[in-house]
C-alpha atoms as a PDB file:
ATOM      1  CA  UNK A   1      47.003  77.755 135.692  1.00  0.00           C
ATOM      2  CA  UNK A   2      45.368  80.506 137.263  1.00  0.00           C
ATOM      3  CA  UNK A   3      42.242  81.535 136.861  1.00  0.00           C
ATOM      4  CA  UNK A   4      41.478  84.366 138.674  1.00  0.00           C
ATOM      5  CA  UNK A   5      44.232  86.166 135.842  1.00  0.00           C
ATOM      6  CA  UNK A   6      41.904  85.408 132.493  1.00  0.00           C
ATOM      7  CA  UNK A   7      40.629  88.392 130.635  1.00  0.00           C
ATOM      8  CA  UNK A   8      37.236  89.568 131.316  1.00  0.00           C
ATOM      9  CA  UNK A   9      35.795  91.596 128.811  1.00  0.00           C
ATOM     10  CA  UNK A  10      33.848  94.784 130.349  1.00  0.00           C
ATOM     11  CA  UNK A  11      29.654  95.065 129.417  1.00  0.00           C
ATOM     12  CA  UNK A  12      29.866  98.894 128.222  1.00  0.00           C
ATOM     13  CA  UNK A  13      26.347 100.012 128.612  1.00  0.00           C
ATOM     14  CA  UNK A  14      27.044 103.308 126.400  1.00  0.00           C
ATOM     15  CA  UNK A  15      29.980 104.030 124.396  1.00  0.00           C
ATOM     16  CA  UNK A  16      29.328 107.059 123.563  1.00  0.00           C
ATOM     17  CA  UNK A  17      29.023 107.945 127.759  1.00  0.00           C
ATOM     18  CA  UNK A  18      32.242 106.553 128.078  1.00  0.00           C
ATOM     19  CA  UNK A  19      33.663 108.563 125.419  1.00  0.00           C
ATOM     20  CA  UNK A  20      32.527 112.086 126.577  1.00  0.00           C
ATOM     21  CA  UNK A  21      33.622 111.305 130.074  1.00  0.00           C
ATOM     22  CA  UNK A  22      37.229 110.498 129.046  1.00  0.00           C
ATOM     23  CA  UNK A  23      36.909 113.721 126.595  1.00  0.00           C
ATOM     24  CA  UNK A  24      36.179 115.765 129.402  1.00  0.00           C
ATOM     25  CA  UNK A  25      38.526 113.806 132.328  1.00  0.00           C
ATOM     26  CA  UNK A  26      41.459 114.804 129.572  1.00  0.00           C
ATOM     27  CA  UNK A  27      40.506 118.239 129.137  1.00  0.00           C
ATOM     28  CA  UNK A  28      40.051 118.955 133.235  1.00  0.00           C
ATOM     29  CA  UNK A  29      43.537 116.889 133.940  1.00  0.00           C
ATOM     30  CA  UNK A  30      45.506 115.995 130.647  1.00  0.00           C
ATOM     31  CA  UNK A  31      48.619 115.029 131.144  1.00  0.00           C
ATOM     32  CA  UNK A  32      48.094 112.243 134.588  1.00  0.00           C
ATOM     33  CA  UNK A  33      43.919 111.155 134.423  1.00  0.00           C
ATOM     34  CA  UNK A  34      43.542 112.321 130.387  1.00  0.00           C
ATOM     35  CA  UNK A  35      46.630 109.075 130.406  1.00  0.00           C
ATOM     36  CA  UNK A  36      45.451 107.040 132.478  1.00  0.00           C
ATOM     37  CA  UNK A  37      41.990 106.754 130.860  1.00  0.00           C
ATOM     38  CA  UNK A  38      43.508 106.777 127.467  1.00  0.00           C
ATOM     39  CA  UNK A  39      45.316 103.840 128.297  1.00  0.00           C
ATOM     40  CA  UNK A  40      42.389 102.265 129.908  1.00  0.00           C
ATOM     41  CA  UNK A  41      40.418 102.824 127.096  1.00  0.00           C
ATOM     42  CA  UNK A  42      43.067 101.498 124.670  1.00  0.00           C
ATOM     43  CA  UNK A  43      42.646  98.250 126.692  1.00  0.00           C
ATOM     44  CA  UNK A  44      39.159  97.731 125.782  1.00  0.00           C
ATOM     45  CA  UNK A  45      38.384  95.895 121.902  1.00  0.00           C
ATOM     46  CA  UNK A  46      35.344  98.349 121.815  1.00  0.00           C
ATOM     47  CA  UNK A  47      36.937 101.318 122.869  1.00  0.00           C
ATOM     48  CA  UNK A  48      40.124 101.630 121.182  1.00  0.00           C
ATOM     49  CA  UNK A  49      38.966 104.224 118.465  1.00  0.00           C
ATOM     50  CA  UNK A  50      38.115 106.478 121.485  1.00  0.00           C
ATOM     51  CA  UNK A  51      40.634 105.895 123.388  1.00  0.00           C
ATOM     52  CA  UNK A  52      43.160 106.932 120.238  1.00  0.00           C
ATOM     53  CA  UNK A  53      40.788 109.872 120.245  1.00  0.00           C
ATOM     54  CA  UNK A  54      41.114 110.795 123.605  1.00  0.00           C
ATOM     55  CA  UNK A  55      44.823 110.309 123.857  1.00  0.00           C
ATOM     56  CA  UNK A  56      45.241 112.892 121.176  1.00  0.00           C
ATOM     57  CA  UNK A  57      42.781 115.182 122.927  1.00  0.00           C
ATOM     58  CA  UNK A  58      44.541 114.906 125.593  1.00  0.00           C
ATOM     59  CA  UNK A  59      48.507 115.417 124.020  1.00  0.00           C
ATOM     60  CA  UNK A  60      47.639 118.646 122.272  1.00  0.00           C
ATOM     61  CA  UNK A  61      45.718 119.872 125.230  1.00  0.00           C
ATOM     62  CA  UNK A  62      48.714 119.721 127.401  1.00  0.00           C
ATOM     63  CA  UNK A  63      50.890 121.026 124.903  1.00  0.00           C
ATOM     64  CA  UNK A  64      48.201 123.908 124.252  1.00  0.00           C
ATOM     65  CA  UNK A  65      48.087 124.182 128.074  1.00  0.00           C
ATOM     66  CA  UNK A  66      51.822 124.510 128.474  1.00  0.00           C
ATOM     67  CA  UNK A  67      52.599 127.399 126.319  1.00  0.00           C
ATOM     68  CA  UNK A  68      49.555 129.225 127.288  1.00  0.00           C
ATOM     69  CA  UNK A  69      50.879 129.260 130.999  1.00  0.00           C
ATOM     70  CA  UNK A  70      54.483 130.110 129.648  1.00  0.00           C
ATOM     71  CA  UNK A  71      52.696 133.087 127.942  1.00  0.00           C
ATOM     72  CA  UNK A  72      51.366 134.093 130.780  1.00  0.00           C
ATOM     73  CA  UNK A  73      54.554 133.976 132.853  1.00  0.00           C
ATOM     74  CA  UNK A  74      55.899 136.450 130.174  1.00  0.00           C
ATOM     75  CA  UNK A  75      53.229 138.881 130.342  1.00  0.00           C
ATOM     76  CA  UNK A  76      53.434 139.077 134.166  1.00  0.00           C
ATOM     77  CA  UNK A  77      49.743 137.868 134.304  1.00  0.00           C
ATOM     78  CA  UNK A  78      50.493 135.008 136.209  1.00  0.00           C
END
């Protein structure tokens, strides 16, 4: 066997750092890095409630995001 492939579980030093900085990562980007660290969290034993958290943050955001800029293409604002 191989061992450089064995799961190493990650030292968090603060969850509840971790958690704002994937809040706001999925708010500035949600639909590629507001994934990605979703996923990443979702990995993690100690970070999965965040990470479900986050990857609902960062769904509706992008929906939200979508139909705001399609409103705007209406209105001739953008």
């Amino acid at each position: 066997m191989i061992d450089s492939f064995k799961k190493e579980e990650i030292n968090i030093s603060s969850k509840r750092k971790w958690f704002i900085m994937g809040i706001i990562i999925a708010i500035l980007n949600p639909i590629f890095s507001g994934l990605v660290i979703s996923y990443a969290f979702l990995t993690e034993q100690k970070l999965r409630n965040e990470g479900k958290i986050i990857l609902v943050i960062s769904f509706v955001w992008s929906i939200i995001l979508a139909y705001l800029i399609e409103l705007l293409k209406s209105g001739d604002y953008i």
